[in-house]
N, C-alpha and C. Protein backbone atom coordinates (compact mmCIF):
# COMPACT_ATOMS: atom_id res chain seq x y z
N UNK A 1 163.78 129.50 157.20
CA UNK A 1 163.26 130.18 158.37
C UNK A 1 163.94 129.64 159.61
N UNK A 2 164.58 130.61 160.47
CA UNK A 2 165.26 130.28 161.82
C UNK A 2 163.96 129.60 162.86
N UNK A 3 164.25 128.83 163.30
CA UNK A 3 163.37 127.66 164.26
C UNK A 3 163.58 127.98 165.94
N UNK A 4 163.52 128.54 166.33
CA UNK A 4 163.39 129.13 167.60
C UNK A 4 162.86 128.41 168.73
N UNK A 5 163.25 127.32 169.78
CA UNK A 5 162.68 126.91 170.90
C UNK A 5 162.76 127.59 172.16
N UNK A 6 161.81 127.93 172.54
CA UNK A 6 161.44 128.62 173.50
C UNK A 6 161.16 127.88 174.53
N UNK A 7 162.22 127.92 176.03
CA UNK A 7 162.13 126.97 177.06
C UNK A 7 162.22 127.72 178.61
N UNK A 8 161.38 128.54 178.78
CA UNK A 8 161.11 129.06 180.36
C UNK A 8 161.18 127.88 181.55
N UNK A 9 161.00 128.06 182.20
CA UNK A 9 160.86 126.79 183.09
C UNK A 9 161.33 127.24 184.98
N UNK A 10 161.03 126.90 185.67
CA UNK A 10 160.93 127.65 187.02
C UNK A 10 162.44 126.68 187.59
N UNK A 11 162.97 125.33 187.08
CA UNK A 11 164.57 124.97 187.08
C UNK A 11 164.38 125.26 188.54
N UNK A 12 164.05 124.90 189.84
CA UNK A 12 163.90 125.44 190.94
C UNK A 12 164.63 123.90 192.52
N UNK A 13 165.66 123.39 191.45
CA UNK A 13 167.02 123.71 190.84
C UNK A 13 166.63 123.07 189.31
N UNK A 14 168.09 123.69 188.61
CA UNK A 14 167.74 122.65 187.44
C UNK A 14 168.40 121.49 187.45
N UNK A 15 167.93 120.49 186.63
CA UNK A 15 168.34 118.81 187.10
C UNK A 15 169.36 118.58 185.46
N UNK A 16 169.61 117.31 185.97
CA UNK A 16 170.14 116.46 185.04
C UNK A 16 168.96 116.25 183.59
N UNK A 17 167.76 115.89 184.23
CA UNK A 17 166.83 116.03 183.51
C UNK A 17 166.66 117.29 182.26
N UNK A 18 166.50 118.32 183.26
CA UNK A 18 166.74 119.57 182.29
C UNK A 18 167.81 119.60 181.18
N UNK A 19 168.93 119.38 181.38
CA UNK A 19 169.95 119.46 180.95
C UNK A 19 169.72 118.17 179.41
N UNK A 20 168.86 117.20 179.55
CA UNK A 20 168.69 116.20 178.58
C UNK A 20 167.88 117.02 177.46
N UNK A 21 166.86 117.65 178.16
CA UNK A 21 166.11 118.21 177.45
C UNK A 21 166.40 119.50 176.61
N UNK A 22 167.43 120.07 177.27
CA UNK A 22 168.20 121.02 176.19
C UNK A 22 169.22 120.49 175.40
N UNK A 23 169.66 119.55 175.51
CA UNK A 23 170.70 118.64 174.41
C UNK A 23 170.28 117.91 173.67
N UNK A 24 168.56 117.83 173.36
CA UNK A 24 167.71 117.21 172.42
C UNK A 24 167.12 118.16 171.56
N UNK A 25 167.17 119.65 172.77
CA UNK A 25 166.44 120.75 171.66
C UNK A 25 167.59 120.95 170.55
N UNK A 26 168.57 121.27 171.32
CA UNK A 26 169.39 121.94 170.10
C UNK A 26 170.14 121.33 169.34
N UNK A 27 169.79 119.82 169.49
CA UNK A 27 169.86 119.03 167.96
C UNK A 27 168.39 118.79 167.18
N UNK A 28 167.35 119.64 167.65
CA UNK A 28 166.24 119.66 166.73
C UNK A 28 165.94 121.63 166.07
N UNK A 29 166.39 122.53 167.11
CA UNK A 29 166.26 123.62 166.49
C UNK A 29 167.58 124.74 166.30
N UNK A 30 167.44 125.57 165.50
CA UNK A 30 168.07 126.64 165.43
C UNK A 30 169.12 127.55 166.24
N UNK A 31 168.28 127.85 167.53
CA UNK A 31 168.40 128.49 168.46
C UNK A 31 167.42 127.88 169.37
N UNK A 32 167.85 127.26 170.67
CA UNK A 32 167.66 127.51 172.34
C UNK A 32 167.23 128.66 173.27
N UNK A 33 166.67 129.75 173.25
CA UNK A 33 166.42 130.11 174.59
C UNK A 33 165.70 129.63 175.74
N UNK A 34 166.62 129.97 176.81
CA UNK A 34 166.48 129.32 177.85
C UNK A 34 166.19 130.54 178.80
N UNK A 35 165.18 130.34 179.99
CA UNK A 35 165.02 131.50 181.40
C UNK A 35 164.67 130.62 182.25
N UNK A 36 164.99 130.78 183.37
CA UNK A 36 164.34 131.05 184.41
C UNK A 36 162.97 132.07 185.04
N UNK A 37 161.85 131.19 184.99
CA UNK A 37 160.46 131.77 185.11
C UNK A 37 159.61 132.02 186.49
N UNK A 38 158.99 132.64 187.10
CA UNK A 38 158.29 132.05 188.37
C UNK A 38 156.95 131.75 187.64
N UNK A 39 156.38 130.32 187.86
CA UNK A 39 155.46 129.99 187.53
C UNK A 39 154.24 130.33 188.46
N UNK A 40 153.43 131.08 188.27
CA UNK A 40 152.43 131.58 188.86
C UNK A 40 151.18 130.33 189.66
N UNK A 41 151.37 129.12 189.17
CA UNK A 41 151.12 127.86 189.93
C UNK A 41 151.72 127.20 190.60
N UNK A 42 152.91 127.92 190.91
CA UNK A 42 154.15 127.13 191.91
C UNK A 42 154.29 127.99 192.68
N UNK A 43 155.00 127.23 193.71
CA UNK A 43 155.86 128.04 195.04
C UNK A 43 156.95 127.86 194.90
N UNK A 44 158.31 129.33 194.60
CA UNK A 44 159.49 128.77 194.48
C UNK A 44 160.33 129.04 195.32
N UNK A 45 161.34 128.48 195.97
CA UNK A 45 161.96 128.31 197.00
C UNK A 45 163.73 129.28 196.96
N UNK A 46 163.53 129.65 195.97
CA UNK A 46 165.13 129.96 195.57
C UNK A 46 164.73 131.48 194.44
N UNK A 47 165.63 132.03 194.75
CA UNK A 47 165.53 133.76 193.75
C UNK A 47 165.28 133.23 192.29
N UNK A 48 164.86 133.78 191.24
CA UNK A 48 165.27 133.60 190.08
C UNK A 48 166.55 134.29 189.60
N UNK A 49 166.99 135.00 189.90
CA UNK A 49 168.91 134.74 189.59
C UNK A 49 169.21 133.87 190.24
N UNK A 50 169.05 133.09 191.20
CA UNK A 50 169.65 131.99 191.69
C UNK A 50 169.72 131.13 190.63
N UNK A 51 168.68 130.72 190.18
CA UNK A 51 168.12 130.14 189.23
C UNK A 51 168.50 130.19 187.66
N UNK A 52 169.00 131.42 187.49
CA UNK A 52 169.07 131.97 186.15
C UNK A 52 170.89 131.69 186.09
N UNK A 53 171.29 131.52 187.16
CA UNK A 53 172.78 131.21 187.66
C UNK A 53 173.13 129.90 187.19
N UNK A 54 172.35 129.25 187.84
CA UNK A 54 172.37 127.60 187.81
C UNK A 54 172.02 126.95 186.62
N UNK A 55 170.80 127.80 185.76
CA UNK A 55 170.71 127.37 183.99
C UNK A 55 172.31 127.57 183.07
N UNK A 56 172.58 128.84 183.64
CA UNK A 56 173.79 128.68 182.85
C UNK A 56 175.24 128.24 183.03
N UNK A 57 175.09 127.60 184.36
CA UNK A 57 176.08 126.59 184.82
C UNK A 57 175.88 125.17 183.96
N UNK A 58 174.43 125.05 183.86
CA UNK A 58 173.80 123.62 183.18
C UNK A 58 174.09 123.64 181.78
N UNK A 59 173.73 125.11 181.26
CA UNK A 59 174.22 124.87 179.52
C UNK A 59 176.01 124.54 179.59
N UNK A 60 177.16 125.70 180.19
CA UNK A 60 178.09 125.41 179.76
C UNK A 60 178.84 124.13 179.93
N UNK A 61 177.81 122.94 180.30
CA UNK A 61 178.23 121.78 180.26
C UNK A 61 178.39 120.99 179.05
N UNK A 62 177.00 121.83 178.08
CA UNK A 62 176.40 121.15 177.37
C UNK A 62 177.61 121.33 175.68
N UNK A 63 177.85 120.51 175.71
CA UNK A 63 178.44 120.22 173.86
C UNK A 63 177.90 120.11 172.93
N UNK A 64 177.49 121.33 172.17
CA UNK A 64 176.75 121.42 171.30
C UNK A 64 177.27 121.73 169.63
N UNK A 65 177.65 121.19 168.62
CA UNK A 65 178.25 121.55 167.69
C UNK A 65 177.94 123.02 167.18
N UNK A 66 176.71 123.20 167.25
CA UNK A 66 176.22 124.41 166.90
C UNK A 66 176.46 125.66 167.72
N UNK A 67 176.35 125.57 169.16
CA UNK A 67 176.43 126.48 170.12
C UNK A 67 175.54 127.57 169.91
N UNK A 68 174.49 126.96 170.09
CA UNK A 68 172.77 127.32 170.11
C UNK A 68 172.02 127.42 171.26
N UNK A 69 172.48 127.16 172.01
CA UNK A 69 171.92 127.41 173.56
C UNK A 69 172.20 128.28 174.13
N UNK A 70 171.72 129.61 175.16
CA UNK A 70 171.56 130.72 175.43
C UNK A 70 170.47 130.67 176.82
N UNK A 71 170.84 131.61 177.91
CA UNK A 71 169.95 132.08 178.74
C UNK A 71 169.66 133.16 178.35
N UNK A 72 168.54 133.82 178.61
CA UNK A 72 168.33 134.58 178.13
C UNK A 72 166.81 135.46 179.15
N UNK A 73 167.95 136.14 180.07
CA UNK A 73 166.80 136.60 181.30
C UNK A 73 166.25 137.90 181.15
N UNK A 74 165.96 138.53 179.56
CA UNK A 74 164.74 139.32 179.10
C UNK A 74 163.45 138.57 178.90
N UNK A 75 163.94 137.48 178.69
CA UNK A 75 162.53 136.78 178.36
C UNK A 75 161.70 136.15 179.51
N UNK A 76 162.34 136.00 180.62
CA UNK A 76 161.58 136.14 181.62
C UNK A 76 160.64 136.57 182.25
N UNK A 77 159.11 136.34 182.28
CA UNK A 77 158.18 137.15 182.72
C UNK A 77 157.15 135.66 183.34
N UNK A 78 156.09 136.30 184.02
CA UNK A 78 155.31 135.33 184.82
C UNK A 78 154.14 134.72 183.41
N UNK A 79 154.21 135.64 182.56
CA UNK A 79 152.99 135.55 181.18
C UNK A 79 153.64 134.88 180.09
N UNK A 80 154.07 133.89 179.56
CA UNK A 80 154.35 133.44 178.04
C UNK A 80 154.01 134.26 177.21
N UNK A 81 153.24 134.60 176.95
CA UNK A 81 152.69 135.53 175.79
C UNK A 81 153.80 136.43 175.92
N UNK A 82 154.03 137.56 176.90
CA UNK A 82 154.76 138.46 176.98
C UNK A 82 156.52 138.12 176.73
N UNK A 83 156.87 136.62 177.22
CA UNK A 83 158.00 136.15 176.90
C UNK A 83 158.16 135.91 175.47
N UNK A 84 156.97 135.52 174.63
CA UNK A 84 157.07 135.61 173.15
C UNK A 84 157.11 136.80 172.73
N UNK A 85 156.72 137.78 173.33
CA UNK A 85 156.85 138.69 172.15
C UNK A 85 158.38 139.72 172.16
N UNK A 86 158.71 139.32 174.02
CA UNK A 86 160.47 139.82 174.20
C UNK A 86 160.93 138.68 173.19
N UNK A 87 160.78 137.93 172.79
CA UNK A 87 161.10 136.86 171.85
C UNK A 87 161.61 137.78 170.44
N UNK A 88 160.43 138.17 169.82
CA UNK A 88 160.36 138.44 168.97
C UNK A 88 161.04 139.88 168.76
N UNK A 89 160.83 140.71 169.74
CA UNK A 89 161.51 141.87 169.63
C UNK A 89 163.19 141.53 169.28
N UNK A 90 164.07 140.21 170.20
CA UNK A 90 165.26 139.95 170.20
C UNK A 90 165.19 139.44 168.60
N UNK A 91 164.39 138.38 167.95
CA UNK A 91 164.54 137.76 166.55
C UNK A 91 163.64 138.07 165.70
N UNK A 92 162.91 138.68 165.83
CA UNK A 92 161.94 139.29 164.52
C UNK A 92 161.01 138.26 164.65
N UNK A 93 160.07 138.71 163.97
CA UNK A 93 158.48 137.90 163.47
C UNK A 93 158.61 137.05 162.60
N UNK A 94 159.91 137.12 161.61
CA UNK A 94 160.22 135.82 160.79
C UNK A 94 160.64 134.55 161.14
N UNK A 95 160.68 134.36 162.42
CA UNK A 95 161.43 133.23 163.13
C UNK A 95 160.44 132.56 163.14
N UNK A 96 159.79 131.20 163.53
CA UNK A 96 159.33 129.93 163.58
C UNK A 96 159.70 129.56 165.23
N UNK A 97 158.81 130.65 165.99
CA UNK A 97 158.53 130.01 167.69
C UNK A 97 158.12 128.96 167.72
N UNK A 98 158.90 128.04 168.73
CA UNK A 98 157.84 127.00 169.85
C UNK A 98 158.30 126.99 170.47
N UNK A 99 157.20 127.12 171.91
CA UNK A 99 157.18 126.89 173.33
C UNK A 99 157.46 125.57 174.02
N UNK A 100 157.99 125.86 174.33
CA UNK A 100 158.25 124.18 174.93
C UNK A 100 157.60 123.96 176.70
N UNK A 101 157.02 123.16 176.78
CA UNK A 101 156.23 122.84 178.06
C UNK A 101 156.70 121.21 178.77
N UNK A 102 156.32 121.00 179.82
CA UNK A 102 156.21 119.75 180.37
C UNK A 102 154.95 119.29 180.14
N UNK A 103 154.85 118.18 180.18
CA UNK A 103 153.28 117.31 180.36
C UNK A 103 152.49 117.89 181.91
N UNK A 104 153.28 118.21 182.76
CA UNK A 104 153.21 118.60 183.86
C UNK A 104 152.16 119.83 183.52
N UNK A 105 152.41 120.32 182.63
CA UNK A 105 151.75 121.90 182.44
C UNK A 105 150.69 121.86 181.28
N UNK A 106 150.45 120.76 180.53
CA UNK A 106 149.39 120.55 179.71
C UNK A 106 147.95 121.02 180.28
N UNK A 107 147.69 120.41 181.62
CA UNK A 107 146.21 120.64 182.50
C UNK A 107 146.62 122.40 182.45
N UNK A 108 147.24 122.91 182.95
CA UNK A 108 147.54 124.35 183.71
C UNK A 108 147.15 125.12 182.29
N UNK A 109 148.07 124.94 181.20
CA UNK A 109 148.31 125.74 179.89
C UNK A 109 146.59 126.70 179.48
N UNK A 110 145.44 126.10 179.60
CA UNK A 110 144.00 126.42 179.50
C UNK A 110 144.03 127.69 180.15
N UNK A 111 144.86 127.55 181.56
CA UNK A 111 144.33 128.95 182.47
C UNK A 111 145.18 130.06 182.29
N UNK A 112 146.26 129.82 181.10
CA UNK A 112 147.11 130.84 181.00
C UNK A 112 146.83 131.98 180.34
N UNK A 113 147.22 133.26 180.85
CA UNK A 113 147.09 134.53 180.12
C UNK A 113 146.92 134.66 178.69
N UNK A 114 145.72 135.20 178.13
CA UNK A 114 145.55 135.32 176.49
C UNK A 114 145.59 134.55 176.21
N UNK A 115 145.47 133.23 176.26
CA UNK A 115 146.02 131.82 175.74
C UNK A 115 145.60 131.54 174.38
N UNK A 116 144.74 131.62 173.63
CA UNK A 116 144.19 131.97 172.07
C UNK A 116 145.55 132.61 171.72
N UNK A 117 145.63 134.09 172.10
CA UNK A 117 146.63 134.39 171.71
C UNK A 117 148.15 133.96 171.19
N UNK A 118 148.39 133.74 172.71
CA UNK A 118 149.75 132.99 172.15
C UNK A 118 149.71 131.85 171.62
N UNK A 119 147.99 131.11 171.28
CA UNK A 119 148.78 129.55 170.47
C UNK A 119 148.65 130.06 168.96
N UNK A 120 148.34 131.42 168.64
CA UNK A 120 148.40 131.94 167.54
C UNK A 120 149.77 131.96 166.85
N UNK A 121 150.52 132.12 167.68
CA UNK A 121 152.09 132.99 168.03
C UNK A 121 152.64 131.85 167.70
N UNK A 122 152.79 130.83 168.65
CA UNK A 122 153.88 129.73 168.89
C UNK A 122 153.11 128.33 168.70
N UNK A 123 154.06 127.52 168.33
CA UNK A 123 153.49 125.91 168.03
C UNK A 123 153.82 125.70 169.53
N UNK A 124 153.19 124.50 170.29
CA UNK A 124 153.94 124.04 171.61
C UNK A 124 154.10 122.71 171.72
N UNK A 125 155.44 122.68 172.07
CA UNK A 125 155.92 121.45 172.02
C UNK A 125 156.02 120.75 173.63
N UNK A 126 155.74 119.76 173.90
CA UNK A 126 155.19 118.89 174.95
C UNK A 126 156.11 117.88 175.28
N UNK A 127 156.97 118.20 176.45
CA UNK A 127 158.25 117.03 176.70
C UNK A 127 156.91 116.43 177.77
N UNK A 128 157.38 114.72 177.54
CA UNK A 128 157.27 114.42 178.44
C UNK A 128 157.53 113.64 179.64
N UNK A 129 156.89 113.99 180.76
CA UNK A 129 157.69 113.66 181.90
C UNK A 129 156.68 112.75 182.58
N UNK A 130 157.47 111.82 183.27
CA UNK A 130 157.09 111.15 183.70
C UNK A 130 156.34 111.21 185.12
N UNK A 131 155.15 110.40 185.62
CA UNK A 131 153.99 110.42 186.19
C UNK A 131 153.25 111.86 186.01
N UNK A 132 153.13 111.90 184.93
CA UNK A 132 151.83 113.19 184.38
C UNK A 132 151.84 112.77 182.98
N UNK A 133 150.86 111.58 182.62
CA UNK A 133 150.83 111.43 181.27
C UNK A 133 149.98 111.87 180.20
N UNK A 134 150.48 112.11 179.36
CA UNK A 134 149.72 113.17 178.40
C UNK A 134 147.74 112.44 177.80
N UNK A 135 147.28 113.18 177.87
CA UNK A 135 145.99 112.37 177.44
C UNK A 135 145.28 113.32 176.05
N UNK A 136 144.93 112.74 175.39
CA UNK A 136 145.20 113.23 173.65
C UNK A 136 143.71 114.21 173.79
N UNK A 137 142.69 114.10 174.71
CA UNK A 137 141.96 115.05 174.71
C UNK A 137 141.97 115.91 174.97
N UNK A 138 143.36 116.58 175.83
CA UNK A 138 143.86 117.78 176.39
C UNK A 138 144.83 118.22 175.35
N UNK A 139 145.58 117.83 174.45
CA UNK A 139 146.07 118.08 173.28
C UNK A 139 145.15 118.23 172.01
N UNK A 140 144.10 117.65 172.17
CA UNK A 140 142.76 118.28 171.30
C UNK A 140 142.36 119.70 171.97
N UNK A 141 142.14 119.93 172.94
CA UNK A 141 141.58 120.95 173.28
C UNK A 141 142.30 122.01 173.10
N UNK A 142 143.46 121.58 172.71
CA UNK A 142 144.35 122.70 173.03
C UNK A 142 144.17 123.26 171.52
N UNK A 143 144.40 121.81 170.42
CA UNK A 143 144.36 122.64 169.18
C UNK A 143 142.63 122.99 168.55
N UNK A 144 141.69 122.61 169.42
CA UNK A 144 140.46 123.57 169.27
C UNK A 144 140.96 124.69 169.84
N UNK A 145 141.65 125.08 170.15
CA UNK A 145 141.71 126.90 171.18
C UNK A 145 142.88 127.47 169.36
N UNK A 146 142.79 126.76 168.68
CA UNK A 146 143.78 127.32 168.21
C UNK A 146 145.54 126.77 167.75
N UNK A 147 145.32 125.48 168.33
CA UNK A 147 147.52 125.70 168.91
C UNK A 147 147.76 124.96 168.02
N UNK A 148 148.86 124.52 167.56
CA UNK A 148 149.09 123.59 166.94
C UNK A 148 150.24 122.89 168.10
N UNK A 149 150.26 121.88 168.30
CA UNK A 149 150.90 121.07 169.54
C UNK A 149 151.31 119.97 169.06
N UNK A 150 152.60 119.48 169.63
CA UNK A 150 153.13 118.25 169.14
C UNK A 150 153.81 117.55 170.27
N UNK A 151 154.35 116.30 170.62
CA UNK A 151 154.73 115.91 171.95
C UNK A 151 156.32 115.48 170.66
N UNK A 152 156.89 115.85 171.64
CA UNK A 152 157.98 115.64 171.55
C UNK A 152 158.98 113.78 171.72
N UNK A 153 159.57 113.21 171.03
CA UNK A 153 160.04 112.04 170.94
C UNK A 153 161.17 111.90 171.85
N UNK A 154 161.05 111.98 173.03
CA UNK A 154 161.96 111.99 173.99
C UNK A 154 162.29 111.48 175.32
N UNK A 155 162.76 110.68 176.18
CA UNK A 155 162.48 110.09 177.06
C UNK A 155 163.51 110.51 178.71
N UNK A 156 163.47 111.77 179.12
CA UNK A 156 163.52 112.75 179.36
C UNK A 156 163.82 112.29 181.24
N UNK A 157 165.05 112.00 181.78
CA UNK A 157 165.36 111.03 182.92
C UNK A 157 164.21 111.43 183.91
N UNK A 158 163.54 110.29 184.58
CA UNK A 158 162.65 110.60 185.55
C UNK A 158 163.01 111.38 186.96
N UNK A 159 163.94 112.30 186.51
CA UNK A 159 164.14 113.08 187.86
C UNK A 159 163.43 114.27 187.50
N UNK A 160 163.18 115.41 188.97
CA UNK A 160 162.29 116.45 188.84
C UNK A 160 163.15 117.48 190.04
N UNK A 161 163.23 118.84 189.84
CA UNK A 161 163.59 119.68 190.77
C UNK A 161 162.51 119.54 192.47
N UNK A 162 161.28 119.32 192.28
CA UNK A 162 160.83 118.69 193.68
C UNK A 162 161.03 117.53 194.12
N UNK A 163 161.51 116.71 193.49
CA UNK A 163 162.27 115.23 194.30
C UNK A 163 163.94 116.08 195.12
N UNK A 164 164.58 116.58 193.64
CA UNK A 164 165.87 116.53 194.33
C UNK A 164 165.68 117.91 196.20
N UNK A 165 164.61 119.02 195.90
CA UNK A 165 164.24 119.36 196.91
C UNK A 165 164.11 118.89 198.18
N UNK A 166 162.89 117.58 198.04
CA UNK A 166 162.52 117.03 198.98
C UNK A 166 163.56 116.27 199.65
N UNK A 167 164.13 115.38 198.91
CA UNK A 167 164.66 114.00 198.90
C UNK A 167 166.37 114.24 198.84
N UNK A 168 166.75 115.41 198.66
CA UNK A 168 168.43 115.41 198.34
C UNK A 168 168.92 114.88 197.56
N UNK A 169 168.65 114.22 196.47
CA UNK A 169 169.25 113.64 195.82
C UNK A 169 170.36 113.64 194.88
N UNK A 170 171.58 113.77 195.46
CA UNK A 170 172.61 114.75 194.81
C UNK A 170 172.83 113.94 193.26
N UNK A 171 172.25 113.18 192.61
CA UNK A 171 172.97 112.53 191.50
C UNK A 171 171.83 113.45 190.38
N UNK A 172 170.13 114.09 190.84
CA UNK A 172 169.48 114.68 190.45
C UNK A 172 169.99 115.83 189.81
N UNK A 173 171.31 116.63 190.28
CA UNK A 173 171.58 118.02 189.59
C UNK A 173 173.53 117.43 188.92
N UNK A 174 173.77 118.19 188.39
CA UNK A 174 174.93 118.48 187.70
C UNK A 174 176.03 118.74 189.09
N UNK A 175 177.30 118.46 189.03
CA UNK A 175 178.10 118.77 189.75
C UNK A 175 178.79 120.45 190.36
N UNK A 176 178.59 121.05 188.78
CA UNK A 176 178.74 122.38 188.71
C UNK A 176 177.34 123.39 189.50
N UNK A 177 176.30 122.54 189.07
CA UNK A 177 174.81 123.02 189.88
C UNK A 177 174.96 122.87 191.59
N UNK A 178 175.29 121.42 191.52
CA UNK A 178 175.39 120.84 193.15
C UNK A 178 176.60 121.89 193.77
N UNK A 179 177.45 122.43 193.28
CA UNK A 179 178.41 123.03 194.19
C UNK A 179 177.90 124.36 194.54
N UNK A 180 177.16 124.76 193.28
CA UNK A 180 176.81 126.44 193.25
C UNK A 180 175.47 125.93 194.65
N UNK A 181 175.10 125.08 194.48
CA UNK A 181 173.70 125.37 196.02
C UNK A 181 174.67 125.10 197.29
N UNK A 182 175.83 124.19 196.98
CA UNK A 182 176.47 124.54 198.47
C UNK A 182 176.96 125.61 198.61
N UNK A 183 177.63 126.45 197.82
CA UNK A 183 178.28 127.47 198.17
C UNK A 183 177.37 128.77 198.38
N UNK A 184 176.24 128.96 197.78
CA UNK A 184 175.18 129.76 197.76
C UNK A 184 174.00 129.47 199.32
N UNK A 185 174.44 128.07 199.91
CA UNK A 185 173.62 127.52 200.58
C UNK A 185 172.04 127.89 200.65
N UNK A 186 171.71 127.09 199.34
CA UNK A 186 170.28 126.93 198.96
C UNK A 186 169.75 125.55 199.23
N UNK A 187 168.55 125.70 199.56
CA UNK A 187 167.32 124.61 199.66
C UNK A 187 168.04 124.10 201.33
N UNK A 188 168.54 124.57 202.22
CA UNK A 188 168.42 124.43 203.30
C UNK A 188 167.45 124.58 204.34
């Protein structure tokens, strides 16, 4: 069965960080998809093609033996659920979804659309990031709703797209990322 990771993410820019975290998926699954999302609990500062630009500046960095990584801006929607099932329309119902989340989004995940639903759908897998630490009763609750959830073995660089925002921190994004916001002149 094809193993499918499913990785939305609002990348608002995407970091170095990001970029770890897709070079860990796709030495654990099948296939990578990757979007650019607006997270309906965020404020985002930059278009999502901006965004959807800059993910795939970040993959073609990435060296992957397999060449399993993909953007993929059908799957884009504000609802997960609905991104799983453009999922499924692209790979069939025989595939083996998981969602992939931040620890960041463990608290939030409860208030999401249909949420029964989609932990029917997809296993979710839990990077985590640092200062939002995971607490095993919110990963219980999750698999009372249904989910089956697993945290991921990964140690995932403590940078975040709102530091490099705030703070500039040009060592936070990729070189190919950092040129596309000067030339695009974003987050000014």
């Amino acid at each position: 069965m094809t193993k499918i990771a499913l990785f939305g993410t609002s990348a608002d820019p995407p970091t170095s960080a990001h970029q770890a975290i897709l070079e860990w998926l796709s030495e654990h699954y099948d296939r990578v998809a990757v979007w650019a999302s607006n997270n309906p609990f965020k404020a985002h500062q930059t278009s999502l093609e901006h965004r959807m630009e800059m993910l795939r500046l970040l993959i073609e960095e990435i060296e992957t033996p397999q060449k399993n990584l993909g953007v993929y801006e059908r799957l884009s929607h504000l609802r997960s659920l609905i991104s799983v099932e453009q999922a499924k329309e692209i790979w069939g119902n025989e595939a083996e979804y998981t969602l992939v989340i931040g620890s960041d989004l463990v608290n939030q995940i409860f208030r999401w659309y249909r949420i029964e639903e989609l932990l029917q759908q997809v296993e979710i897998l839990v990077i985590p990031r640092p200062g939002y630490p995971l607490e095993e009763e919110d990963l219980e609750a999750l698999r009372r709703l249904g989910g089956k959830c697993r945290v991921a073995d990964l140690d995932a660089p403590a940078i975040s797209s709102t530091a490099y925002r705030e703070k500039r921190d040009k060592n936070a994004v990729t070189t190919p990322v950092k040129d596309y916001i000067k030339r695009e002149q974003l987050y000014v």
